[in-house]
Each structure stands twice: as structure tokens, then as C-alpha cells.
PDB file of N, CA and C in Angstrom:
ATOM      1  N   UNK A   1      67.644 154.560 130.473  1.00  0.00           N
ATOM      2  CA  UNK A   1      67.495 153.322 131.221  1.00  0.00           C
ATOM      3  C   UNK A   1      68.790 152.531 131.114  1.00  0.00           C
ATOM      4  N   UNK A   2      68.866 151.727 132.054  1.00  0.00           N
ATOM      5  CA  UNK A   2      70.136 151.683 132.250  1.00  0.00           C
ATOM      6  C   UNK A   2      70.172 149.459 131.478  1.00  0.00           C
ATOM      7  N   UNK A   3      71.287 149.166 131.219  1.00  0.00           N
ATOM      8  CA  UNK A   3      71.051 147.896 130.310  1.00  0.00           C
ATOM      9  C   UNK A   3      71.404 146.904 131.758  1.00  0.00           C
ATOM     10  N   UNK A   4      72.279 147.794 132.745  1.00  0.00           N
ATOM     11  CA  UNK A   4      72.378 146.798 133.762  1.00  0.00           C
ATOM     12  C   UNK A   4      71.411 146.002 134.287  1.00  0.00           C
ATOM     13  N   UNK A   5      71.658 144.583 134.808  1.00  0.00           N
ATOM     14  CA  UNK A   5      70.958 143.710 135.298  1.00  0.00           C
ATOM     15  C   UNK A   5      71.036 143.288 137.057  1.00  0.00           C
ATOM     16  N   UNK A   6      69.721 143.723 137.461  1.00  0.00           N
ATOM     17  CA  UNK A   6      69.623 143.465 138.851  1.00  0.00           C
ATOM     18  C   UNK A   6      70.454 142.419 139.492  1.00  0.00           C
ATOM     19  N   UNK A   7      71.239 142.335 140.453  1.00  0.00           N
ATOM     20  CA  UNK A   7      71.728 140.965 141.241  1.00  0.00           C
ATOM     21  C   UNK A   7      70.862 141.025 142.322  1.00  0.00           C
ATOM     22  N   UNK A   8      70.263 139.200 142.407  1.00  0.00           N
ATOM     23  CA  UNK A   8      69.636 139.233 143.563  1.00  0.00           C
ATOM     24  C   UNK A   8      69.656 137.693 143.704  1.00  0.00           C
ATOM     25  N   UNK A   9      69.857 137.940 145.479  1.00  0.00           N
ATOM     26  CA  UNK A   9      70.832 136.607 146.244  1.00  0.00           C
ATOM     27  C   UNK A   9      69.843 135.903 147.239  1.00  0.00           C
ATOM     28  N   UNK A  10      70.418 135.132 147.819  1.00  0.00           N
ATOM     29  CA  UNK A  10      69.315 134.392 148.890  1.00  0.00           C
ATOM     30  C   UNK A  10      69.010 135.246 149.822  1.00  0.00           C
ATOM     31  N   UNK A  11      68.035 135.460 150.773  1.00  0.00           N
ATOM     32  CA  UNK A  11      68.057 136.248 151.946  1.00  0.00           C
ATOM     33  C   UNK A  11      67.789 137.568 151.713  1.00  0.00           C
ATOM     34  N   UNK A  12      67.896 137.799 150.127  1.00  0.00           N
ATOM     35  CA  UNK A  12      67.323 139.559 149.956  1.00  0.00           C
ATOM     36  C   UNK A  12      66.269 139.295 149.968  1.00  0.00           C
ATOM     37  N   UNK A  13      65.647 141.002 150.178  1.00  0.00           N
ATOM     38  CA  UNK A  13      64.335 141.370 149.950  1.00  0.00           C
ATOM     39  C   UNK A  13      63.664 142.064 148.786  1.00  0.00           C
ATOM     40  N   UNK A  14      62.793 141.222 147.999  1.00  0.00           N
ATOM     41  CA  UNK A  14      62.821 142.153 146.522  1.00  0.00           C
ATOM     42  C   UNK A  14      60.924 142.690 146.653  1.00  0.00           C
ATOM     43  N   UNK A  15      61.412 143.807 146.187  1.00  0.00           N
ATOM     44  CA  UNK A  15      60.048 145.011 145.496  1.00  0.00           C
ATOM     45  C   UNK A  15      60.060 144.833 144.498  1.00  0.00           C
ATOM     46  N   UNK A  16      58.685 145.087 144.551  1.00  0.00           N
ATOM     47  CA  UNK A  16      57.814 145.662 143.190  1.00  0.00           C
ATOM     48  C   UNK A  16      58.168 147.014 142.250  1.00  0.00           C
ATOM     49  N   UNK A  17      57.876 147.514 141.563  1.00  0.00           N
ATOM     50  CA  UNK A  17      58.453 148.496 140.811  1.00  0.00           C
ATOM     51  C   UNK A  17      57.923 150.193 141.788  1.00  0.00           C
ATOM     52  N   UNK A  18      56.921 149.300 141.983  1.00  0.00           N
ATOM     53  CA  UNK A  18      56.312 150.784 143.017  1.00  0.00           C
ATOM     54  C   UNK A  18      56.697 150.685 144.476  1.00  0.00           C
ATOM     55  N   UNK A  19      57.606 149.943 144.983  1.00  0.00           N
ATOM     56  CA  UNK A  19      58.224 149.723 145.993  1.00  0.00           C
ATOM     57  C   UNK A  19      57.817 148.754 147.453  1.00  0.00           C
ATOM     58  N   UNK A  20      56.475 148.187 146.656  1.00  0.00           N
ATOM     59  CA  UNK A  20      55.982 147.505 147.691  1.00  0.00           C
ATOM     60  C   UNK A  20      57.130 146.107 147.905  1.00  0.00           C
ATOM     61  N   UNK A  21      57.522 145.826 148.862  1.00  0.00           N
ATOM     62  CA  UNK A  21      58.284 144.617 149.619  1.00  0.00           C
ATOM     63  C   UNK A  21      57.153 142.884 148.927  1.00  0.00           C
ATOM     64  N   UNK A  22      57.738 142.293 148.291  1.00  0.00           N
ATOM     65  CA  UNK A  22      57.403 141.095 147.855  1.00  0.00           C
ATOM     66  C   UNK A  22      57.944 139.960 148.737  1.00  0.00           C
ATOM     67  N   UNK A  23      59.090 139.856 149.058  1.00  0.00           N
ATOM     68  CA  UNK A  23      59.298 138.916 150.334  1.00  0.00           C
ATOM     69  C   UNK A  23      60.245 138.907 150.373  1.00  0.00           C
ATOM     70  N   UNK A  24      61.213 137.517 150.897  1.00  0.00           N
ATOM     71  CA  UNK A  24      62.472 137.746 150.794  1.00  0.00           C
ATOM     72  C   UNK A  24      63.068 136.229 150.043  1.00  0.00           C
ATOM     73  N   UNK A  25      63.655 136.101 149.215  1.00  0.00           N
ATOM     74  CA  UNK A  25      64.449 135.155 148.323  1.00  0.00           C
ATOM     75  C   UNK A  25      64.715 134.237 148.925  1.00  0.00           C
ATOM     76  N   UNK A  26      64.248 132.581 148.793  1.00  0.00           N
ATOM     77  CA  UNK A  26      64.468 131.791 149.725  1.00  0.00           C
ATOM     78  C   UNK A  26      65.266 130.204 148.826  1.00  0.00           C
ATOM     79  N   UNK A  27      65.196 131.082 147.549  1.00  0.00           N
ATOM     80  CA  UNK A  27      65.857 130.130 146.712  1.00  0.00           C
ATOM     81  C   UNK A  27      65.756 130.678 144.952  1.00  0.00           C
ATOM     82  N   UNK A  28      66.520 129.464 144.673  1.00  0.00           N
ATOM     83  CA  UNK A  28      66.406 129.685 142.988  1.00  0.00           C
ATOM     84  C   UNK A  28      66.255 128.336 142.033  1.00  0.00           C
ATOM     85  N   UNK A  29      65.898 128.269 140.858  1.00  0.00           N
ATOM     86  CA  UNK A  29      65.929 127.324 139.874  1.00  0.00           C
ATOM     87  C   UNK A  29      65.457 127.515 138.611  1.00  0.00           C
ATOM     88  N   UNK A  30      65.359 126.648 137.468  1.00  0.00           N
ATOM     89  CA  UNK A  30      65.136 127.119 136.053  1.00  0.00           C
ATOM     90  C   UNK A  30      64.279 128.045 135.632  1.00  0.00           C
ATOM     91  N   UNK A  31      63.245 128.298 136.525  1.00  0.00           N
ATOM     92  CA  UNK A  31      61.996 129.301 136.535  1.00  0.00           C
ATOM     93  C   UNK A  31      62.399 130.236 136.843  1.00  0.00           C
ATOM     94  N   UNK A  32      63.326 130.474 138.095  1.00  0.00           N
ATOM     95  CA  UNK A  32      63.259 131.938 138.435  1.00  0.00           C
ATOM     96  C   UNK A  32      63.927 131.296 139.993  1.00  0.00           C
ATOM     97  N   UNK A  33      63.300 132.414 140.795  1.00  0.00           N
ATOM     98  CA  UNK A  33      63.462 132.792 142.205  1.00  0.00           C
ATOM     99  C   UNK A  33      62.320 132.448 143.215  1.00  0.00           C
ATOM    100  N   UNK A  34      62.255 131.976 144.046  1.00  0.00           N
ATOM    101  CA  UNK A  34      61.285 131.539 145.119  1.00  0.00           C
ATOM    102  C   UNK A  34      61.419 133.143 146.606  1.00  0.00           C
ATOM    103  N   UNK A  35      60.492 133.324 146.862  1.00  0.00           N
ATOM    104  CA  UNK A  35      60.124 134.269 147.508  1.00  0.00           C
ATOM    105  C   UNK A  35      59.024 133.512 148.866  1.00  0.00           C
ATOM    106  N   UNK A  36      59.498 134.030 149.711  1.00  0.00           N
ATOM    107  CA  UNK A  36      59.288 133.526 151.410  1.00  0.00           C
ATOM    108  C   UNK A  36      58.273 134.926 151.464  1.00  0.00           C
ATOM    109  N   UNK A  37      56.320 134.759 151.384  1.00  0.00           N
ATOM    110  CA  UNK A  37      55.503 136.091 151.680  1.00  0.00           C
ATOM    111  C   UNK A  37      54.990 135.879 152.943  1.00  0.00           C
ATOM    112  N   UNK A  38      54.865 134.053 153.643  1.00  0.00           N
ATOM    113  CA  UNK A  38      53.901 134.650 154.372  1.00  0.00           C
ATOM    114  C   UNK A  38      54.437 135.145 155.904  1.00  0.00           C
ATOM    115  N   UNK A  39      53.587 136.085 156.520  1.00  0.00           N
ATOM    116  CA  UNK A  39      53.882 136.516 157.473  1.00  0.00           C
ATOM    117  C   UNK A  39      54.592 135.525 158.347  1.00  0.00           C
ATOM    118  N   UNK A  40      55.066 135.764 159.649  1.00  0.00           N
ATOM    119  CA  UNK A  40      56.091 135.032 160.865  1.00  0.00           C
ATOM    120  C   UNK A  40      56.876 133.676 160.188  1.00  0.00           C
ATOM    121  N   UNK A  41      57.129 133.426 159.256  1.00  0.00           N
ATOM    122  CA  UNK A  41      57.584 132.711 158.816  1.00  0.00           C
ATOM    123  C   UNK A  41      59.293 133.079 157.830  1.00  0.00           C
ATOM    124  N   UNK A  42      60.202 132.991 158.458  1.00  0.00           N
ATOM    125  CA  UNK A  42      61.405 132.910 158.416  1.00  0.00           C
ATOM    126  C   UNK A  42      61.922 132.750 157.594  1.00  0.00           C
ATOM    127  N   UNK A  43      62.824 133.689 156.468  1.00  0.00           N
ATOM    128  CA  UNK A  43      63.505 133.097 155.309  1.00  0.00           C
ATOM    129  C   UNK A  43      64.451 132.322 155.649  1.00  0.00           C
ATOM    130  N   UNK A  44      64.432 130.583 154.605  1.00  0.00           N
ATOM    131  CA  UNK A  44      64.870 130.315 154.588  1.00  0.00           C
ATOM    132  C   UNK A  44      65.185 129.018 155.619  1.00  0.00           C
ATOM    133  N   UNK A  45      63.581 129.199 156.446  1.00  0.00           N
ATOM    134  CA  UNK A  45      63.534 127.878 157.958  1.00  0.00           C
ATOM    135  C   UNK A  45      62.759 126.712 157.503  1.00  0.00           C
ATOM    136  N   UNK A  46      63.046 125.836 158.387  1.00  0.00           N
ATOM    137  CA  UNK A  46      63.051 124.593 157.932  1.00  0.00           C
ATOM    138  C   UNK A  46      61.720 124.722 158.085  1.00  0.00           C
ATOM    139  N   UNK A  47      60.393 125.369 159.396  1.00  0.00           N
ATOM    140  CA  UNK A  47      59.423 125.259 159.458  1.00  0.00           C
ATOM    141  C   UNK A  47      58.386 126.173 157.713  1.00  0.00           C
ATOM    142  N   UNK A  48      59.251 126.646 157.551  1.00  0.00           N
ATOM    143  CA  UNK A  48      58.635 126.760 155.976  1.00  0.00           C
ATOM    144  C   UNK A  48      58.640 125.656 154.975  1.00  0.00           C
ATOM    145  N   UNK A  49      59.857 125.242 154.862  1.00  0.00           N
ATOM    146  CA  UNK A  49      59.752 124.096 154.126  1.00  0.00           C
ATOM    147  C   UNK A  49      59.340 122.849 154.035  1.00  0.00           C
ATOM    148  N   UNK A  50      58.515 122.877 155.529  1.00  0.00           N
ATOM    149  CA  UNK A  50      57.884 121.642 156.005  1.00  0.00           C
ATOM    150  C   UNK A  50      56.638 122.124 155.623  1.00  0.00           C
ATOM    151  N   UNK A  51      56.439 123.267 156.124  1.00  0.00           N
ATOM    152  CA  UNK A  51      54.686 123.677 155.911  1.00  0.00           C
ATOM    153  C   UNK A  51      54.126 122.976 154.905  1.00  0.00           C
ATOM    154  N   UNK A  52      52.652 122.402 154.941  1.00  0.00           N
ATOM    155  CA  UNK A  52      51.900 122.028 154.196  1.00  0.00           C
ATOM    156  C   UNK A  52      51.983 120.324 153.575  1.00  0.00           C
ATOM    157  N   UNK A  53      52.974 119.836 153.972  1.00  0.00           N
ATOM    158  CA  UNK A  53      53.384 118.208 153.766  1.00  0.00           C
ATOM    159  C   UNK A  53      52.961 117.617 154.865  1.00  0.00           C
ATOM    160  N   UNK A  54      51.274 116.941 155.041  1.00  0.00           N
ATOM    161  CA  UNK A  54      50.604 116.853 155.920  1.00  0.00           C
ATOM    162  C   UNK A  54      50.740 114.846 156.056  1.00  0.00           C
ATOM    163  N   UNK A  55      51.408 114.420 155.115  1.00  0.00           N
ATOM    164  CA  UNK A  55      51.479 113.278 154.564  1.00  0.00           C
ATOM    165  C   UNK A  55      53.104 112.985 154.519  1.00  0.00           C
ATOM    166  N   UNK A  56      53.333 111.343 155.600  1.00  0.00           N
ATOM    167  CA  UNK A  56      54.776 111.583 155.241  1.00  0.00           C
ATOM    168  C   UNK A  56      55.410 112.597 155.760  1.00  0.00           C
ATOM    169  N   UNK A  57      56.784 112.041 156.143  1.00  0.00           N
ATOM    170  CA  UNK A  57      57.871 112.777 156.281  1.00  0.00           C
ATOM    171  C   UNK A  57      58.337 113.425 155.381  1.00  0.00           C
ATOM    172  N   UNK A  58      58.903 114.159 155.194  1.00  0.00           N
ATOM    173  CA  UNK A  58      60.248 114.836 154.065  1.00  0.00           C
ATOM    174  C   UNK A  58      61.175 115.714 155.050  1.00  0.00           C
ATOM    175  N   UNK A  59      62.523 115.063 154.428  1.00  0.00           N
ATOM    176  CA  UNK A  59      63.469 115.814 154.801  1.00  0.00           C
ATOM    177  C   UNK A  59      64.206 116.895 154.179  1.00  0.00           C
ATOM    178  N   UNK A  60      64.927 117.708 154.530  1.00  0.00           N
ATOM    179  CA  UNK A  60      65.064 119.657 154.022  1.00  0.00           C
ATOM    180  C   UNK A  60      66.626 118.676 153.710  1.00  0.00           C
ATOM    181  N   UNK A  61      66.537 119.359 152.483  1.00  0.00           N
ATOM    182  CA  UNK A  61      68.231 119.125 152.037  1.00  0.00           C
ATOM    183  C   UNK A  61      68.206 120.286 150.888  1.00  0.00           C
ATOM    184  N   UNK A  62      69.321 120.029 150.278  1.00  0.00           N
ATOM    185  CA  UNK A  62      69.578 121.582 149.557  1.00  0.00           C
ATOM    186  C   UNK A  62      69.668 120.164 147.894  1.00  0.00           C
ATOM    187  N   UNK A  63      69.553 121.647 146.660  1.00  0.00           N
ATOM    188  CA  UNK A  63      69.364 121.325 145.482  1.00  0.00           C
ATOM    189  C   UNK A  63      70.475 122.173 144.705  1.00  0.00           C
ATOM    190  N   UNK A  64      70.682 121.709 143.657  1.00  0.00           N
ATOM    191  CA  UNK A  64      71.389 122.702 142.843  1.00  0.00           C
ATOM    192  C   UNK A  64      70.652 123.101 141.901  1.00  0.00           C
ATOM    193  N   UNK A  65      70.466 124.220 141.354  1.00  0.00           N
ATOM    194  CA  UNK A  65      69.441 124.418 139.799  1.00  0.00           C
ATOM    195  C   UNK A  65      69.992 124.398 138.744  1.00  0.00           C
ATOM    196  N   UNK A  66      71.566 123.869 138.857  1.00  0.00           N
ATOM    197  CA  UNK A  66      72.441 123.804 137.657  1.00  0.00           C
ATOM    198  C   UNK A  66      72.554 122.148 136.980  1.00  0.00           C
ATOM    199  N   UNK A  67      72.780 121.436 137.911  1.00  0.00           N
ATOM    200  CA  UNK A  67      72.955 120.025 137.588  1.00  0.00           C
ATOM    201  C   UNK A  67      72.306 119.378 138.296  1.00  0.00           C
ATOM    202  N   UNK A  68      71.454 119.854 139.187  1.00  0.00           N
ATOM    203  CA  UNK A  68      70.458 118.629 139.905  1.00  0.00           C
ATOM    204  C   UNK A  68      70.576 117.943 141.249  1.00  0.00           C
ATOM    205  N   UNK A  69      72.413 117.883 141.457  1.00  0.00           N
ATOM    206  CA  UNK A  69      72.798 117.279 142.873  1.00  0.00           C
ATOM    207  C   UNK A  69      71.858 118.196 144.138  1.00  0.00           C
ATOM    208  N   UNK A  70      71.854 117.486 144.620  1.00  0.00           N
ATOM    209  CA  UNK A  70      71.018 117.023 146.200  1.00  0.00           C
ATOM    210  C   UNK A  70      72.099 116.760 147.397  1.00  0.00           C
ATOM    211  N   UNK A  71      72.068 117.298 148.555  1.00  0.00           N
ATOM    212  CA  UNK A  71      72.714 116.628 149.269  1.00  0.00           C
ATOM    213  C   UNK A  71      72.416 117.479 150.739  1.00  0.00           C
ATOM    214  N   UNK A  72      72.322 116.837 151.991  1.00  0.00           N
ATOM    215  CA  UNK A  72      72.196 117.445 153.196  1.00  0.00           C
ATOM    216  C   UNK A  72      72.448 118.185 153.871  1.00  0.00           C
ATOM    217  N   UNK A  73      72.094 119.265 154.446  1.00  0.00           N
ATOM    218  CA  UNK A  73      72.170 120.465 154.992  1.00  0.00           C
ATOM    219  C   UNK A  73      72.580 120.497 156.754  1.00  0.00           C
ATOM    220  N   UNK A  74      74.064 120.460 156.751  1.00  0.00           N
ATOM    221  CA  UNK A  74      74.358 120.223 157.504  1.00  0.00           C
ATOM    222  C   UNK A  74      73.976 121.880 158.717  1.00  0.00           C
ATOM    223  N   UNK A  75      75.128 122.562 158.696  1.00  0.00           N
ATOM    224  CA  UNK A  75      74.686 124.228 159.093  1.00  0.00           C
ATOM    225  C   UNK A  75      73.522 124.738 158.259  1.00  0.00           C
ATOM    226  N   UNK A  76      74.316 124.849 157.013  1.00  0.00           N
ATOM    227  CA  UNK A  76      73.754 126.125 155.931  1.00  0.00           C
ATOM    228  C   UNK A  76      74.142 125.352 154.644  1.00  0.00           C
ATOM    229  N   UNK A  77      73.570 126.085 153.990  1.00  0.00           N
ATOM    230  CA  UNK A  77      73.932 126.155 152.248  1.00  0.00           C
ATOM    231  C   UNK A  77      75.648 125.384 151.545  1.00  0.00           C
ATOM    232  N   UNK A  78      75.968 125.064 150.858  1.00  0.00           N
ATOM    233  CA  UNK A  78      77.399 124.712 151.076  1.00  0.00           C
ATOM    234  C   UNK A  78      77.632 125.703 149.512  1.00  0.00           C
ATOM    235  N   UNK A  79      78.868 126.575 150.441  1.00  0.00           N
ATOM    236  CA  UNK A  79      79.287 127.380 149.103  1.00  0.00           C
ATOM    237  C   UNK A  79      79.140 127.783 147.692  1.00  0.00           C
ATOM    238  N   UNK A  80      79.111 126.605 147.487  1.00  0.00           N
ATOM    239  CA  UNK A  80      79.284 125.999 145.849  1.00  0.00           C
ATOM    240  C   UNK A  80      78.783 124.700 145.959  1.00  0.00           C
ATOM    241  N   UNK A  81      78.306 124.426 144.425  1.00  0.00           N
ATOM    242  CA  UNK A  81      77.648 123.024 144.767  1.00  0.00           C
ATOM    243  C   UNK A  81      78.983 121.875 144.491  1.00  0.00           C
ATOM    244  N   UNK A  82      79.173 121.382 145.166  1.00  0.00           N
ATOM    245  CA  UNK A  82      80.398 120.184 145.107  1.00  0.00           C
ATOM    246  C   UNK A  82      80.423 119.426 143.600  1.00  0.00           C
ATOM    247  N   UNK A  83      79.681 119.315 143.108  1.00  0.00           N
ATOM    248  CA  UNK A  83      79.520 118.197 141.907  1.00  0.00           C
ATOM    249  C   UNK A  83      79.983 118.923 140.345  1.00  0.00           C
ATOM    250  N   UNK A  84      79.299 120.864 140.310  1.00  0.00           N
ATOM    251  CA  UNK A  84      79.100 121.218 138.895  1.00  0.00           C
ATOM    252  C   UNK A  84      80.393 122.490 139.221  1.00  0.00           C
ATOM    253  N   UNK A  85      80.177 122.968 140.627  1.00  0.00           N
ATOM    254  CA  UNK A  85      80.542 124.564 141.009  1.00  0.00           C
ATOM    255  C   UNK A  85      80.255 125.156 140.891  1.00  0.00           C
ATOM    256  N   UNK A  86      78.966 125.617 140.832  1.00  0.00           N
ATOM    257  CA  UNK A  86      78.176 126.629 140.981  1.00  0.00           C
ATOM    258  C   UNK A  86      78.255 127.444 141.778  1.00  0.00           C
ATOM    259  N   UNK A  87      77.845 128.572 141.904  1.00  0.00           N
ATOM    260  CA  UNK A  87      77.842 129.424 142.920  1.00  0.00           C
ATOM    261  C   UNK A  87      76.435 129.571 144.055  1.00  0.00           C
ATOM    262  N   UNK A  88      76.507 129.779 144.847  1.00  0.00           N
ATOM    263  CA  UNK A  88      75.643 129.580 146.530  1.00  0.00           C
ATOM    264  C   UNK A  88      74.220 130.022 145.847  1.00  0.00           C
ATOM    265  N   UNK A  89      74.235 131.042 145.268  1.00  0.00           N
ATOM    266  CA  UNK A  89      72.704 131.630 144.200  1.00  0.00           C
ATOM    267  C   UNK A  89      71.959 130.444 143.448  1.00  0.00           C
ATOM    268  N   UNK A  90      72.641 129.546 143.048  1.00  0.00           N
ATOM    269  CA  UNK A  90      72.147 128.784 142.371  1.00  0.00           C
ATOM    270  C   UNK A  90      71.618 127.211 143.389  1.00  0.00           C
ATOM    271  N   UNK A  91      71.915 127.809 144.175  1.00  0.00           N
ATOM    272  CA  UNK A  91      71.659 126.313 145.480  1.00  0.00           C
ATOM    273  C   UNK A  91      70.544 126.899 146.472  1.00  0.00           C
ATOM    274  N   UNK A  92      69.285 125.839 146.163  1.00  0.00           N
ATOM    275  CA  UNK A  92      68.246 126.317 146.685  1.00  0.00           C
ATOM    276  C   UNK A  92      67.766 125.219 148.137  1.00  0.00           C
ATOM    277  N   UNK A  93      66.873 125.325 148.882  1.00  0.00           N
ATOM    278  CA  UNK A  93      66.518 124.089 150.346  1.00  0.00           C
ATOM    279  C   UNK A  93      65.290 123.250 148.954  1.00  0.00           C
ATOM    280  N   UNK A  94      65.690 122.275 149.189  1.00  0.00           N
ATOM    281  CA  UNK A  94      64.820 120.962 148.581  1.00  0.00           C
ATOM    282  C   UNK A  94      63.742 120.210 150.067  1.00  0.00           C
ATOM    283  N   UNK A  95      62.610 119.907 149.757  1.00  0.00           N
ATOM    284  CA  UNK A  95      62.170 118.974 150.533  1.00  0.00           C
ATOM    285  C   UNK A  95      62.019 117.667 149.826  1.00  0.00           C
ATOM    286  N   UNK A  96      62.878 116.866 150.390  1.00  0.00           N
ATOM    287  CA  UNK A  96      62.790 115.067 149.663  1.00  0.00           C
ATOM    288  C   UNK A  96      61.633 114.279 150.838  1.00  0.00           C
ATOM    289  N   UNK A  97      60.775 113.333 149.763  1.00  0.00           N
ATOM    290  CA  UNK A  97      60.460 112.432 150.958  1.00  0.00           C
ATOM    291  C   UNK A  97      61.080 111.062 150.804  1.00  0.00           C
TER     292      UNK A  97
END
């Protein structure tokens, strides 16, 4: 067995050990990894991240899981997080209300 450690990024698709498809990576933070399962629903779209906030607005902005900064999602993701430098893996979509 090998000691190497899996890399896994936004937008992949991760399996199970028996190869079943679990979803696709739609973020990260101190826990772990967030995974996008349900059907027609888009890694990584804003209509996911709205789903289910039936109360109130909230707006989609991005998070860092390193230091906490927050800040608006203009295109996409921003490289690195501006504040700590993190790398894009570690910057997940936040919903603020």
C-alpha cells in the first residue's frame, strides 16, 4: 500500500472505494470536503447554494478555510485567498445573509 496521499480539488469527482461516484467537490473547510450529490444540480452553481434558504436573502460569496476572509465572487474563485495565501483548494462558495 502505497503511503501516498490522494489530491483532491474543486470540481473533481470522488468514489467510493468500490468505485461508486459520490459527487463532485464543491468546496472545502476544517472538516473536510463538501460534495455536490443531488441530481441536475451543478457543481459549484449559485442555484445550489441558494437551495433551501426559504427565509431571507443570502448572498454567494467565497470563504477561506484557512483564516476566515470572505469576500465576493466576482467570475470565479480568486486564486489565492488575498488576506493569508492560500491556495484555490482551500477557498470554498459561502452563503452570507
Amino acid at each position: 500500500m502505497s503511503d501516498e496521499q490522494p489530491s483532491v480539488g474543486v470540481g473533481q469527482t470522488v468514489y467510493t472505494e468500490s468505485g461508486r461516484s459520490l459527487g463532485t467537490v464543491r468546496g472545502f473547510d476544517e472538516d473536510g470536503f463538501y460534495v455536490t450529490t443531488r441530481d441536475g444540480i451543478e457543481s459549484l452553481s449559485i442555484e445550489h447554494e441558494r437551495a433551501g434558504h426559504e427565509f431571507g436573502e443570502g448572498e454567494l460569496m467565497w470563504r477561506c478555510s484557512d483564516c476566515g476572509e470572505m469576500g465576493e465572487i466576482d467570475d470565479d474563485l480568486p486564486v489565492e485567498c488575498p488576506n493569508c495565501g492560500a491556495p484555490r483548494e482551500h477557498i470554498y462558495y459561502w452563503t452570507e445573509d
